[in-house]
C-alpha atoms as a PDB file:
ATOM      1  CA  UNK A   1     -22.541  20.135 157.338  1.00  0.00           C
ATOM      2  CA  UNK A   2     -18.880  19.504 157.024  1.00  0.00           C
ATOM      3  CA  UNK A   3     -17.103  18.301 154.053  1.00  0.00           C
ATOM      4  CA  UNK A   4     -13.604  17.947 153.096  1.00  0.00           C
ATOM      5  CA  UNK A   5     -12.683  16.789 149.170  1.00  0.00           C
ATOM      6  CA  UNK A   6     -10.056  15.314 148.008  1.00  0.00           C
ATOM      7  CA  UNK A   7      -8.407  16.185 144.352  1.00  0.00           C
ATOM      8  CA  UNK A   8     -11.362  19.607 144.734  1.00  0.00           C
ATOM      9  CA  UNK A   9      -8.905  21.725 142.131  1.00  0.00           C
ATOM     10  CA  UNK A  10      -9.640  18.974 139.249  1.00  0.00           C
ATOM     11  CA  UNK A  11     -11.977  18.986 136.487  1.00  0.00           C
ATOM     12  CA  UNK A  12     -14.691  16.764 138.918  1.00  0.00           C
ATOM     13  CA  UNK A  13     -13.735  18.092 142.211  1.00  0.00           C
ATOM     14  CA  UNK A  14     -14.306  21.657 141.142  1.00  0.00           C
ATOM     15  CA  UNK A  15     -17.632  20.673 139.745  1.00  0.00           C
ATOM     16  CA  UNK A  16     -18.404  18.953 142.951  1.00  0.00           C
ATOM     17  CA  UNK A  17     -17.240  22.323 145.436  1.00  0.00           C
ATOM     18  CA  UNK A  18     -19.667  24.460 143.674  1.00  0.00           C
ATOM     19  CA  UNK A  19     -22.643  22.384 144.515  1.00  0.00           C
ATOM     20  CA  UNK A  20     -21.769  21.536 147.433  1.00  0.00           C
ATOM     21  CA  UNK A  21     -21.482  25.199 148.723  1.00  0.00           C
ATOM     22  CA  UNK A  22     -24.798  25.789 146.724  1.00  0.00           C
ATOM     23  CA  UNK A  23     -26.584  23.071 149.275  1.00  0.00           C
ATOM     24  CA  UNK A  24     -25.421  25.030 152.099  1.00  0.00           C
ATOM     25  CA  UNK A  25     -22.344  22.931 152.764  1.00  0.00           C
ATOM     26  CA  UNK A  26     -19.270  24.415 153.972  1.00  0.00           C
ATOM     27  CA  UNK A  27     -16.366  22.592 152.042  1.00  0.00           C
ATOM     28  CA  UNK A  28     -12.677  22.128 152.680  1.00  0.00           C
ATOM     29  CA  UNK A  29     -10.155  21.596 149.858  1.00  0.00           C
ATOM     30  CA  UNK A  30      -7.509  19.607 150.804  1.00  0.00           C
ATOM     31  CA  UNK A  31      -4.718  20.485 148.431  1.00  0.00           C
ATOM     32  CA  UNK A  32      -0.756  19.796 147.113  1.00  0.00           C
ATOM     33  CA  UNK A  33       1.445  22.505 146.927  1.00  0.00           C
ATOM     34  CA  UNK A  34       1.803  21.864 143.467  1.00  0.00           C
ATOM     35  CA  UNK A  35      -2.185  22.011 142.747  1.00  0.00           C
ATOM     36  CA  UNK A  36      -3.523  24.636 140.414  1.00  0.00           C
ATOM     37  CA  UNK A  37      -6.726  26.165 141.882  1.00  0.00           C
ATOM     38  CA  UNK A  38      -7.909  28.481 139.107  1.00  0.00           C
ATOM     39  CA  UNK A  39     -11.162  26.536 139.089  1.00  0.00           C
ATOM     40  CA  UNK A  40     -11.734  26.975 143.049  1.00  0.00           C
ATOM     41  CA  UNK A  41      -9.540  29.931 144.335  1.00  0.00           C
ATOM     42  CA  UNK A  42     -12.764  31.963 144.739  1.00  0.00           C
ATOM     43  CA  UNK A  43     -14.938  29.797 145.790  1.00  0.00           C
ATOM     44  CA  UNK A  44     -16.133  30.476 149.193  1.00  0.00           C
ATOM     45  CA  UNK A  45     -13.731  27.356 150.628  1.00  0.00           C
ATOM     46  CA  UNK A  46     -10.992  26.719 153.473  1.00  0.00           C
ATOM     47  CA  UNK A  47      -7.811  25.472 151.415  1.00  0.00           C
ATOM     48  CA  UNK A  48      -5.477  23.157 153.569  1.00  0.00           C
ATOM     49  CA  UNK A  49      -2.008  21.900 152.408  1.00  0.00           C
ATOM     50  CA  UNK A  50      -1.357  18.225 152.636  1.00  0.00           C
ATOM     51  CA  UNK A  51      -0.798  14.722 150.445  1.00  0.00           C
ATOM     52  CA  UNK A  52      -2.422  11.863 150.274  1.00  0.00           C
ATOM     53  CA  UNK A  53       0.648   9.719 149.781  1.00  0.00           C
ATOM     54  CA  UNK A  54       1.769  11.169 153.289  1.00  0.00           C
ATOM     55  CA  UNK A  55      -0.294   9.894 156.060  1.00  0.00           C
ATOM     56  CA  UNK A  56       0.981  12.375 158.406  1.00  0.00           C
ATOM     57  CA  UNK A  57      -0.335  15.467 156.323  1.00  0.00           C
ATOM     58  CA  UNK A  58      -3.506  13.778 157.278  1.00  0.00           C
ATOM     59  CA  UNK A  59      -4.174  13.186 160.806  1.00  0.00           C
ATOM     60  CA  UNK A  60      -4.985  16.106 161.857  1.00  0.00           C
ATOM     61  CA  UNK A  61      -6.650  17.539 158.555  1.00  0.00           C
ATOM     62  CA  UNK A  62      -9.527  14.569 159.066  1.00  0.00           C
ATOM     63  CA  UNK A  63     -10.661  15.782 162.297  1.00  0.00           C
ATOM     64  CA  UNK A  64     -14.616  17.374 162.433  1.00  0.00           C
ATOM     65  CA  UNK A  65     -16.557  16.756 159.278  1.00  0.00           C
ATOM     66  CA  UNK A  66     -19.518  15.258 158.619  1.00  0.00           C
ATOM     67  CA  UNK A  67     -18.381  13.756 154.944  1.00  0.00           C
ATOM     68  CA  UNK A  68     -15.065  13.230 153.383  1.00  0.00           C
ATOM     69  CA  UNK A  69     -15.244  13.009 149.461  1.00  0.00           C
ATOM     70  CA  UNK A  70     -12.699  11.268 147.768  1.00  0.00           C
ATOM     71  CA  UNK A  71     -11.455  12.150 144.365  1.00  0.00           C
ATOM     72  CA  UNK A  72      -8.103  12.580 144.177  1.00  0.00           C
ATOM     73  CA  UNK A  73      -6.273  10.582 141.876  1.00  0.00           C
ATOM     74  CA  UNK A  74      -3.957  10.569 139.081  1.00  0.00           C
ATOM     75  CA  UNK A  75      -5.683   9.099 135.822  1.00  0.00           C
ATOM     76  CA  UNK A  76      -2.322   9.245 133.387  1.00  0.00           C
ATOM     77  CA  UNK A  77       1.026   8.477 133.679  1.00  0.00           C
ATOM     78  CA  UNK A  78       3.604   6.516 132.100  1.00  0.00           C
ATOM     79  CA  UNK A  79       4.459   4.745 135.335  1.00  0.00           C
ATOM     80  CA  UNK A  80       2.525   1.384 137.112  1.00  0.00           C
ATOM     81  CA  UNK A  81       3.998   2.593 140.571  1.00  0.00           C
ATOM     82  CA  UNK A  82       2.304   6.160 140.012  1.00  0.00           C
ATOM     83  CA  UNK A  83      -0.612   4.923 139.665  1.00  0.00           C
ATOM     84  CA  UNK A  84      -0.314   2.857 142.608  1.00  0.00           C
ATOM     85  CA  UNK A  85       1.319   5.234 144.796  1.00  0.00           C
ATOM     86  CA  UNK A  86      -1.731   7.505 144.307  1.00  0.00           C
ATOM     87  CA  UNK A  87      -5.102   5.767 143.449  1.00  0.00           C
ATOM     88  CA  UNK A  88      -3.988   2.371 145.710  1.00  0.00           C
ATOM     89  CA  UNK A  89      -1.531   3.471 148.681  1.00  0.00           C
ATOM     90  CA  UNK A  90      -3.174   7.463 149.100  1.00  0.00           C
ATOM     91  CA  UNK A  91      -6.243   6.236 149.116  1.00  0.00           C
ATOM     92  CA  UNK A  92      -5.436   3.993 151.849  1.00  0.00           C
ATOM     93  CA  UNK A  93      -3.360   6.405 154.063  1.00  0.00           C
ATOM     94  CA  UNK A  94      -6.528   8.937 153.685  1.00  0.00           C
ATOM     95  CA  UNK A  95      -8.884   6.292 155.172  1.00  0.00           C
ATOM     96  CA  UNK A  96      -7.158   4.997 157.734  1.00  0.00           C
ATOM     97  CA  UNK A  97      -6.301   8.603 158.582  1.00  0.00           C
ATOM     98  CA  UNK A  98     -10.625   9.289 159.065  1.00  0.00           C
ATOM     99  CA  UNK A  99     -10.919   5.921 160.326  1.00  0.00           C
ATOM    100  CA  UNK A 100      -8.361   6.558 163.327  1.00  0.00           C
ATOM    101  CA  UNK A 101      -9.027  10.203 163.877  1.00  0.00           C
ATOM    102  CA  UNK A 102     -12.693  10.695 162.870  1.00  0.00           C
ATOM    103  CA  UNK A 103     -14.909   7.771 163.783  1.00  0.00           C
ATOM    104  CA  UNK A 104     -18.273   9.917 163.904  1.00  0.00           C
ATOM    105  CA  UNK A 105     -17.617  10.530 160.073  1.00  0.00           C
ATOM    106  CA  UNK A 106     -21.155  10.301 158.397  1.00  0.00           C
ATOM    107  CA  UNK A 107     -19.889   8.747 154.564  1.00  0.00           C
ATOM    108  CA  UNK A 108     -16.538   8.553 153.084  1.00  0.00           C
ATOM    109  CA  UNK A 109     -17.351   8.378 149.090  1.00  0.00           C
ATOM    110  CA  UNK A 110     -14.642   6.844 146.965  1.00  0.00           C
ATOM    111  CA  UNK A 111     -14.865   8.065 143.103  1.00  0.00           C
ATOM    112  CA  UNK A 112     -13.452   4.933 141.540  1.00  0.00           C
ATOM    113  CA  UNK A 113     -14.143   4.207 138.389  1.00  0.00           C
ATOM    114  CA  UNK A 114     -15.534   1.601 135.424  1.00  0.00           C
ATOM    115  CA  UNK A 115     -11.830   1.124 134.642  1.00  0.00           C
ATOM    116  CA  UNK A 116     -11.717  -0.621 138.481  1.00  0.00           C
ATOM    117  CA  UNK A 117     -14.319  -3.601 137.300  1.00  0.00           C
ATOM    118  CA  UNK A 118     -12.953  -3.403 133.323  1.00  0.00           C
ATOM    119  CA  UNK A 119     -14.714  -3.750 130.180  1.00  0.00           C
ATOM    120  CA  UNK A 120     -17.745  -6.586 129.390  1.00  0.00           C
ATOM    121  CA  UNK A 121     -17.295  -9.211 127.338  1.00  0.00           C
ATOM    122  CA  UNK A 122     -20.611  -9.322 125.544  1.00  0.00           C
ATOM    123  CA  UNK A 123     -23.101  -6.347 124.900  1.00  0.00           C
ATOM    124  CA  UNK A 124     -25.081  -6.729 128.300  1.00  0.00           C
ATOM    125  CA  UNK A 125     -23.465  -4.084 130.738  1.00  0.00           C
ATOM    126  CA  UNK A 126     -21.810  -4.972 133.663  1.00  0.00           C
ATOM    127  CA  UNK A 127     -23.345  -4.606 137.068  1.00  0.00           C
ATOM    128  CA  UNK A 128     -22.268  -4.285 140.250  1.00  0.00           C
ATOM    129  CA  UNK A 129     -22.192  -8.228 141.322  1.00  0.00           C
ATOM    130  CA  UNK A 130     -20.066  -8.637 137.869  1.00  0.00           C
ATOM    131  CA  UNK A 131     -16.240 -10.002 138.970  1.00  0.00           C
ATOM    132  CA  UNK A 132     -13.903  -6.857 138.607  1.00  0.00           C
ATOM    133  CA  UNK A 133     -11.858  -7.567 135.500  1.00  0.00           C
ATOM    134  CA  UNK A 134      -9.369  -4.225 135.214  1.00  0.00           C
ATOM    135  CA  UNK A 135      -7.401  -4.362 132.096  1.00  0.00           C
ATOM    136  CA  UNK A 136      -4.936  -1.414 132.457  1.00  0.00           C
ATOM    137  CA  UNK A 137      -2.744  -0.516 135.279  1.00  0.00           C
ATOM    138  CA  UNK A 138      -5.069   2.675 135.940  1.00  0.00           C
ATOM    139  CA  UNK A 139      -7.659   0.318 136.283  1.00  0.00           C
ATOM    140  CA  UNK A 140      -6.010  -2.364 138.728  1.00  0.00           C
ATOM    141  CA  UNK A 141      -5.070   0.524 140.870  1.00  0.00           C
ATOM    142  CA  UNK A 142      -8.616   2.332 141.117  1.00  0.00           C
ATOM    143  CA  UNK A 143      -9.499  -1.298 142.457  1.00  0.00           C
ATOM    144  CA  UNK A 144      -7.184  -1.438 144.836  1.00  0.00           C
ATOM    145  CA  UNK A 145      -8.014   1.571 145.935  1.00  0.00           C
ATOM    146  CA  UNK A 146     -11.240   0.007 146.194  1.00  0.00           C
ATOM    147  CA  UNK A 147     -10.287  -3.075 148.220  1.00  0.00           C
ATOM    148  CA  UNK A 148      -8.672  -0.784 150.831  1.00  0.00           C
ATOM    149  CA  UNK A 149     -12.078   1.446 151.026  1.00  0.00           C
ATOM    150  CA  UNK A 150     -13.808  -1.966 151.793  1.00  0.00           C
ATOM    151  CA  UNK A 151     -11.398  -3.094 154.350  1.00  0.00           C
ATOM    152  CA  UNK A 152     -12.774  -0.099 156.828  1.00  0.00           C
ATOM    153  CA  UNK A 153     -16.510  -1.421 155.840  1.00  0.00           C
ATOM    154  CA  UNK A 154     -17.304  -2.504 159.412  1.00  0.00           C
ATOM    155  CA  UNK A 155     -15.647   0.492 161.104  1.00  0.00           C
ATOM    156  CA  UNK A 156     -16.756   3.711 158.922  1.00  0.00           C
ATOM    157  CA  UNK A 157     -19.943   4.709 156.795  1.00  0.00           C
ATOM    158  CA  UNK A 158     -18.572   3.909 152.925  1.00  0.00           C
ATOM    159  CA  UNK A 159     -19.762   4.436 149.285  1.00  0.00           C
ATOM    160  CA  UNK A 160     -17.724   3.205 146.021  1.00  0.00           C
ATOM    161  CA  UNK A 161     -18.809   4.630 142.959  1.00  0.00           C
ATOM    162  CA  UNK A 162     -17.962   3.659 139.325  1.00  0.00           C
ATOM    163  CA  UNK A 163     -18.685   6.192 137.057  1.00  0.00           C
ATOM    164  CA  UNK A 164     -17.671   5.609 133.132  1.00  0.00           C
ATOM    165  CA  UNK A 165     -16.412   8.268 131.066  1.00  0.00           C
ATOM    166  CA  UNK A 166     -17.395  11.682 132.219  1.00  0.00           C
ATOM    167  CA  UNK A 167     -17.397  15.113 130.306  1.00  0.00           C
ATOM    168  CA  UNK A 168     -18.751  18.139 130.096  1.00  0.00           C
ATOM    169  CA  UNK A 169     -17.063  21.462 130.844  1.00  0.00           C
ATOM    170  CA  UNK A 170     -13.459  22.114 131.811  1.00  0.00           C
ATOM    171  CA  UNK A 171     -12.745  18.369 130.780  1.00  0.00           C
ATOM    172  CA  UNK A 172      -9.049  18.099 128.756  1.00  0.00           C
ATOM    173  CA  UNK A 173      -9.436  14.801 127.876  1.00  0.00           C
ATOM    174  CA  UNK A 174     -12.682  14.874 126.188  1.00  0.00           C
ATOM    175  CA  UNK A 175     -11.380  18.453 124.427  1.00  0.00           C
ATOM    176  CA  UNK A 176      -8.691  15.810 122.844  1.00  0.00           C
ATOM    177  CA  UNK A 177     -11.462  14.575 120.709  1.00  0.00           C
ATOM    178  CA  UNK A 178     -13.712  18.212 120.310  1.00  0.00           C
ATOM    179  CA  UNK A 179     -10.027  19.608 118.360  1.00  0.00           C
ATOM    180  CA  UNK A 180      -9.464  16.715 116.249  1.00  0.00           C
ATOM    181  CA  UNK A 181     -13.016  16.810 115.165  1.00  0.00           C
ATOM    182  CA  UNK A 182     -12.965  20.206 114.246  1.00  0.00           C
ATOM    183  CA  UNK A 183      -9.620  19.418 112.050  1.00  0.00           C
ATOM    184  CA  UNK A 184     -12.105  17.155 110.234  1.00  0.00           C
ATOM    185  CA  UNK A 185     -11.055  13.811 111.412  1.00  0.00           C
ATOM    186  CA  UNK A 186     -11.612  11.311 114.499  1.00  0.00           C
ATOM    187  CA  UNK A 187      -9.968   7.855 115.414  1.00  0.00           C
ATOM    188  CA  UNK A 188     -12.395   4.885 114.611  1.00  0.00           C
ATOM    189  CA  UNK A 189     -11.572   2.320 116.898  1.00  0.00           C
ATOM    190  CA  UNK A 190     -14.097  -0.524 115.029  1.00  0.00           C
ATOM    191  CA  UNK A 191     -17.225  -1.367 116.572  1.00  0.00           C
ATOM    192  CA  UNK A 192     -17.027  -0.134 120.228  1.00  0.00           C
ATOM    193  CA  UNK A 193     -20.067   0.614 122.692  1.00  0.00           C
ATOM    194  CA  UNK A 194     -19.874   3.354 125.906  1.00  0.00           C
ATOM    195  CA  UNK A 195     -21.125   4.450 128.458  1.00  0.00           C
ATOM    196  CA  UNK A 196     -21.095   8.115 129.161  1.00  0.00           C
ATOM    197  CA  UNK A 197     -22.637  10.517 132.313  1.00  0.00           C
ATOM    198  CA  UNK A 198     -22.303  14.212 131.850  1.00  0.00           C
ATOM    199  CA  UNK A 199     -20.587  16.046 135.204  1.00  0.00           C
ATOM    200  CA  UNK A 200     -23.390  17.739 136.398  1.00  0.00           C
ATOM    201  CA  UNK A 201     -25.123  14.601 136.656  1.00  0.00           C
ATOM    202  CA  UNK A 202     -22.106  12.699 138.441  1.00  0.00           C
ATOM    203  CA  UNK A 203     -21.851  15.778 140.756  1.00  0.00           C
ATOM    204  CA  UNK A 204     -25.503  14.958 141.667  1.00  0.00           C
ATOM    205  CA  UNK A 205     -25.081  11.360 142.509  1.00  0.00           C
ATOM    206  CA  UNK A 206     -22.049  11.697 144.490  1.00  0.00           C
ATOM    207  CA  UNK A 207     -23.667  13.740 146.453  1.00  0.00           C
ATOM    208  CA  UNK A 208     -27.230  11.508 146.521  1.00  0.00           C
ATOM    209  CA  UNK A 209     -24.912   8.946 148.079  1.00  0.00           C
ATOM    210  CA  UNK A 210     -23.198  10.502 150.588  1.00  0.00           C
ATOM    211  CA  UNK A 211     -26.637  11.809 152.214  1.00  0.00           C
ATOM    212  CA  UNK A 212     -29.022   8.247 151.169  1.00  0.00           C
ATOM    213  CA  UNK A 213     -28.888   6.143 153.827  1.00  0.00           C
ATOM    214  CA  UNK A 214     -29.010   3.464 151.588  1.00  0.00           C
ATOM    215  CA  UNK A 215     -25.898   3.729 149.899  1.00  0.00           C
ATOM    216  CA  UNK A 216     -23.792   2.957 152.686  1.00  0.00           C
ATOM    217  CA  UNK A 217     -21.455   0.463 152.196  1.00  0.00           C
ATOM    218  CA  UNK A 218     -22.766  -0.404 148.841  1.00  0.00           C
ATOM    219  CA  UNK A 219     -21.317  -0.054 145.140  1.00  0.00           C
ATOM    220  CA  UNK A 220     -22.775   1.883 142.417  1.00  0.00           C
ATOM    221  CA  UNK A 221     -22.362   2.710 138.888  1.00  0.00           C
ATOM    222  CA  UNK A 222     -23.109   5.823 138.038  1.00  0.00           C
ATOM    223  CA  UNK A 223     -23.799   6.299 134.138  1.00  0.00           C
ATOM    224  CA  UNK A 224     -26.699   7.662 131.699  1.00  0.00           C
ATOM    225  CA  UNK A 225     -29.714   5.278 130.730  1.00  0.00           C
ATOM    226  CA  UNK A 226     -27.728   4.884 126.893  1.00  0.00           C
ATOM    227  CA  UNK A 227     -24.913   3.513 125.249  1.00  0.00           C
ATOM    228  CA  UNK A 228     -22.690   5.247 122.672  1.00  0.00           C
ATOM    229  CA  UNK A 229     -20.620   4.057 119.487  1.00  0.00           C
ATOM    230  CA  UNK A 230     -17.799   5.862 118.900  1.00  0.00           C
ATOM    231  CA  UNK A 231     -19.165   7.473 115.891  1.00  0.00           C
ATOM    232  CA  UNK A 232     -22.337   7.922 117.590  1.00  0.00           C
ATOM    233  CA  UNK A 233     -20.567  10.494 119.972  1.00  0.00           C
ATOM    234  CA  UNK A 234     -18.081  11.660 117.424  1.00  0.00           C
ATOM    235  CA  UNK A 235     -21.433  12.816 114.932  1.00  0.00           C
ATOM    236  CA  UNK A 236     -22.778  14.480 118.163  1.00  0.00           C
ATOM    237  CA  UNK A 237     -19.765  16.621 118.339  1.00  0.00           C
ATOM    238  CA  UNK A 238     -19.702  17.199 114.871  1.00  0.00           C
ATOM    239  CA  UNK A 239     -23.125  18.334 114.395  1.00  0.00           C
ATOM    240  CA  UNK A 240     -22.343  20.739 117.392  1.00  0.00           C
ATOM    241  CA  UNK A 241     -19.269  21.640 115.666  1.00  0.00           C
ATOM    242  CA  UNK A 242     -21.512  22.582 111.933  1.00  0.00           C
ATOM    243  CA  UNK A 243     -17.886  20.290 110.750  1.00  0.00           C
ATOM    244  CA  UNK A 244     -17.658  17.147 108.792  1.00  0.00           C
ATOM    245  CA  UNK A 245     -15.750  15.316 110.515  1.00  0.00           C
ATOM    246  CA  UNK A 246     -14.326  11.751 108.858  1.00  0.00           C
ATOM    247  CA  UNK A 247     -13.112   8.406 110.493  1.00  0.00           C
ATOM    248  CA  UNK A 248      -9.134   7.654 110.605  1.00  0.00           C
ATOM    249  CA  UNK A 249      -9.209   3.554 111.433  1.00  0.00           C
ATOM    250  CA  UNK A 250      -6.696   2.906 113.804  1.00  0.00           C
ATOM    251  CA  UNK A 251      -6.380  -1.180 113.608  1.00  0.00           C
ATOM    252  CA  UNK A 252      -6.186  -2.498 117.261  1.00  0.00           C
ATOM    253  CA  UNK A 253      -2.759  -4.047 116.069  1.00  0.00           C
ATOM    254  CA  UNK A 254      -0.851  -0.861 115.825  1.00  0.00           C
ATOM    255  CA  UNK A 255      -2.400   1.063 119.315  1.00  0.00           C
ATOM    256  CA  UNK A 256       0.373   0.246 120.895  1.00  0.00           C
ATOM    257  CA  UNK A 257       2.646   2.254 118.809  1.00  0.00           C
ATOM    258  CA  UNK A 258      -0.015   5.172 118.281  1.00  0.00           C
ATOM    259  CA  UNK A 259       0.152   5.140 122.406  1.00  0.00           C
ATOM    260  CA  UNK A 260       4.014   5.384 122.033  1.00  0.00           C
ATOM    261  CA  UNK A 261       3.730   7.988 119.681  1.00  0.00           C
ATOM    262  CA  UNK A 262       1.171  10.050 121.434  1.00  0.00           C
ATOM    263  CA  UNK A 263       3.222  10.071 124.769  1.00  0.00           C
ATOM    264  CA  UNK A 264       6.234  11.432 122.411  1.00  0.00           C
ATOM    265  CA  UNK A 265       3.953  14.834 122.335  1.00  0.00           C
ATOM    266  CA  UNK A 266       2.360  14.907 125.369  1.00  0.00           C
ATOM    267  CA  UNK A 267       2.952  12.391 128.453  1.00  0.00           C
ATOM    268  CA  UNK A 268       0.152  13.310 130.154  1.00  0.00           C
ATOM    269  CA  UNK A 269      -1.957  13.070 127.272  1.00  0.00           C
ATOM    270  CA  UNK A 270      -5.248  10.523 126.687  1.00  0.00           C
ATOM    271  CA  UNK A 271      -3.009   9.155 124.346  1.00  0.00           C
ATOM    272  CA  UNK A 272      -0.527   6.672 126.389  1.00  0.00           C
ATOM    273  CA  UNK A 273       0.339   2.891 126.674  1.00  0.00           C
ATOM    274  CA  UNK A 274      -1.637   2.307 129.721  1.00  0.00           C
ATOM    275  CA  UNK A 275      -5.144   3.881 127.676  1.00  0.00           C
ATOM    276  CA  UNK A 276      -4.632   1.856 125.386  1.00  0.00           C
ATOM    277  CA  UNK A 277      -5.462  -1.314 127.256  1.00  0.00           C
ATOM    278  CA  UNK A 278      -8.562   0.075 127.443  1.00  0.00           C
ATOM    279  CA  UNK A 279      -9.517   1.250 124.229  1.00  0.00           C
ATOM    280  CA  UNK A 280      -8.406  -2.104 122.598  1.00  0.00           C
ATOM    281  CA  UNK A 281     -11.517  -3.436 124.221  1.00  0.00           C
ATOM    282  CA  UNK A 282     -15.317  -3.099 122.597  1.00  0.00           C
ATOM    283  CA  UNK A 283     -18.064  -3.217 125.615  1.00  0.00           C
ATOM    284  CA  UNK A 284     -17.202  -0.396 128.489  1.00  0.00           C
ATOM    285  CA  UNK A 285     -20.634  -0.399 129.572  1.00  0.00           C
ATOM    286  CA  UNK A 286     -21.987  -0.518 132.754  1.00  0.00           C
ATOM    287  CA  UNK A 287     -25.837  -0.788 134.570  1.00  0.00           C
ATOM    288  CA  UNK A 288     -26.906   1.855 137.020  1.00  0.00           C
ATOM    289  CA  UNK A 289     -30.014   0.383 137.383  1.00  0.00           C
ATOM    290  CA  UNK A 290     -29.255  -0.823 140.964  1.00  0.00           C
ATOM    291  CA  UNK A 291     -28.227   3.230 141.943  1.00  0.00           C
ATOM    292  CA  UNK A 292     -31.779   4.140 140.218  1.00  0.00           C
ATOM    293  CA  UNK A 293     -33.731   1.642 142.198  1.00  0.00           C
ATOM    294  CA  UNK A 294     -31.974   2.225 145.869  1.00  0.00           C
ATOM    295  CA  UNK A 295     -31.515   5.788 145.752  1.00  0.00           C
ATOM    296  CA  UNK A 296     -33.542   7.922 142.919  1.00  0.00           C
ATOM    297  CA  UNK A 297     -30.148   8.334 140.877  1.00  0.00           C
ATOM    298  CA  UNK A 298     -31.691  10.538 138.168  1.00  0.00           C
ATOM    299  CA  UNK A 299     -29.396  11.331 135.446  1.00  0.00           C
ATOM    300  CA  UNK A 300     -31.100  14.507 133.686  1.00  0.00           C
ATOM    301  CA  UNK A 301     -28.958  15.837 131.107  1.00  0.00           C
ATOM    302  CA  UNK A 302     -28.531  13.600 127.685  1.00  0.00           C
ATOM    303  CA  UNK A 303     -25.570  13.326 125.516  1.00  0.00           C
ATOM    304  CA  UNK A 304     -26.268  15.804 122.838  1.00  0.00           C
ATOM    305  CA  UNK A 305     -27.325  18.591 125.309  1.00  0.00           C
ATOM    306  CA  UNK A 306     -24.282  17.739 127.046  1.00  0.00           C
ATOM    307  CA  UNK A 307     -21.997  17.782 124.089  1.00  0.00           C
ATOM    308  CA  UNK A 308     -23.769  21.156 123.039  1.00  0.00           C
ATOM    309  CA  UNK A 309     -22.960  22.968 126.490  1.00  0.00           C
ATOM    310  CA  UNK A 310     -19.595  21.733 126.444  1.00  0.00           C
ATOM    311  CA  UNK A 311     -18.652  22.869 123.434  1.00  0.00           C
ATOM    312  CA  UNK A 312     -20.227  26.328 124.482  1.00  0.00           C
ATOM    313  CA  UNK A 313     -17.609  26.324 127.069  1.00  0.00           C
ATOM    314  CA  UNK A 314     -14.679  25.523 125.268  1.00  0.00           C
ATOM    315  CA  UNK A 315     -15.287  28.267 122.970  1.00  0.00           C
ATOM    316  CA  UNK A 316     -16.042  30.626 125.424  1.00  0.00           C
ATOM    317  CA  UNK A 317     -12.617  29.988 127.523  1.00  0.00           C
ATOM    318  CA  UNK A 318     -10.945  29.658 123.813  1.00  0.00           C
ATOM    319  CA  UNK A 319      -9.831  25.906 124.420  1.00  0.00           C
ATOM    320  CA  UNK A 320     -11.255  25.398 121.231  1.00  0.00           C
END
C-alpha cells in the first residue's frame, strides 16, 4: 500500500508517518523547501519537494498510490488570504491534481477541523448533519477547503474529518498552556465546554477511515466520549505538574486586545486575533457517535493519561 501525506513534517503528520510505516505502509512525504523534518528525517520515507499552492508541483507527484492523506495546512496567521491560500485554494489544487492524474486512488482523507462547522449554541454537541457555522477566518477556510473536497465526491473515493482540539506529544500549542501552568497561573475564559482527542487516537481514526469502506464520502467527527471545562483540563495539567496553578479571568470584552498583544510576542502564537473568534465562544463540542457506529472509531486513551504522557515528553525534550 501506497500513501502520500500532506503537511507529514507537522506535529499530526509526523504522528500519522510512524503508524503508517508500522502497518506495513510505505509512505511518501510530500514536502516545502522551507519544511523542518526533524520529526520524520529518519523515518524510513521517500521525501518529495513540492507546494500545495502550486498545482504544477503536483501532477506528477500524485501518480501511483493507493491513499493520499491530507493534512497540510496553516492553522495561524495574521492574514485572511493565508489562510485561504493554503487550507481553501491548496487544498483544491491537490485534489484536482489526484483527481486528473490518479483516478484509481483508493481514499483521499481531508483533516479539516471542528473550527470548519464552528462552535454550538447550546450544550448538546454538534453532529455531522448540524449547518457549518465557522466563526474565525481559520475556520471559514478549513470549510472551504471542505466544499472543494466534496466537489470531486462523484469522481474520487473521499473522507472529511473534524477533529476538535488535539494534543499530546510534540504539540506547541497545547505546551502554551503546560508553561503558563507551571508559572502558577492559567487564562479562565468563564464557563466554556471542549472537546478534546489525544493524537494517538486521531492517528488511529484517520487511518480507520481511509481503509473502512464505509467512510467513503461521508463526514466524521473525530473526538473522545467527554467534554472538558477549561479548568477541568487546566487541574489535569496541574495535578501532572505537582503545581498550583490559579485562574487569571480574561473578560470576553478585552480578547481582542489580549490577541493584539499576544501577536506583539509571537505572530505565530495561539494567541492571535483570528483565535480569538473562537475562544469568545462557550460550546466547541462535537458528537462522534456517528464515526463509532459506522466504523468502530475507538478512542482509547483518556484525558488525564494523555495529559500525563505529554507532559513526560515535554520534559524529556526540555520544552518544559
Amino acid at each position: 500500500m501506497k500513501a502520500l501525506v500532506t503537511g507529514a513534517s507537522g506535529f499530526i503528520g509526523s504522528h500519522l508517518c510512524e503508524e503508517l510505516i508500522r502497518k506495513g505502509y510505505r509512505v511518501t512525504c510530500l514536502s516545502r523547501q522551507s519544511s523542518t523534518l526533524s520529526w520524520i528525517e529518519n523515518l524510513d520515507i521517500e521525501l518529495v519537494k513540492g507546494d500545495c499552492t502550486d498545482i504544477e508541483t503536483l501532477r506528477n507527484i500524485v501518480l501511483g498510490f493507493d491513499y493520499v492523506f491530507h493534512l497540510a495546512g496553516l492553522t495561524k496567521a495574521t492574514s485572511g488570504d493565508a489562510f485561504y491560500c493554503i487550507n481553501a485554494k491548496g487544498t483544491e489544487n491537490l485534489i484536482q491534481a489526484v483527481a486528473e492524474n490518479n483516478p484509481g486512488l483508493k481514499r483521499f482523507v481531508y483533516l479539516s477541523s471542528l473550527a470548519a462547522a464552528g462552535p454550538s449554541a447550546t450544550k448538546n454537541p454538534i453532529c455531522e448533519d448540524s449547518p457549518p457555522s465557522p466563526v474565525s477566518d481559520y475556520g471559514r477556510s478549513k470549510l472551504e477547503g471542505e466544499k472543494a473536497v466534496l466537489r470531486y465526491a462523484k469522481t474520487l473515493p473521499i473522507t472529511i474529518l473534524r477533529p476538535p482540539a488535539i494534543y499530546g506529544p510534540r504539540d506547541r500549542d497545547m505546551l502554551f498552556v503546560f508553561k503558563m501552568i507551571k508559572k502558577g497561573v492559567f487564562f479562565d475564559l468563564g464557563k466554556c465546554y471542549y472537546s478534546l482527542l489525544y493524537v494517538d487516537d486521531l492517528v488511529q481514526g484517520i487511518i480507520l477511515c481511509a481503509e473502512n469502506t464505509m467512510a467513503e464520502g461521508k463526514i466524521y467527527f473525530l473526538c473522545d466520549t467527554k467534554f472538558y471545562t477549561g479548568k477541568e483540563i487546566a487541574m489535569h495539567i496541574s495535578e501532572t505538574l505537582a503545581v498550583k496553578a490559579f485562574p487569571l479571568r480574561v473578560p470576553k470584552f478585552v480578547m481582542p486586545f489580549f490577541a493584539f498583544i499576544g501577536e506583539r510576542f509571537n505572530k505565530q502564537g495561539i494567541i492571535n486575533r483570528d483565535r480569538i473568534k473562537d475562544f469568545r465562544h462557550t460550546y466547541w463540542i462535537c458528537d462522534a457517535k456517528k464515526a463509532r457506529e459506522e466504523i468502530g472509531f475507538l478512542p482509547k486513551v483518556d484525558l488525564k493519561e494523555g495529559i500525563k504522557w505529554t507532559a513526560d515528553w515535554y520534559r524529556i525534550h526540555r520544552w518544559l
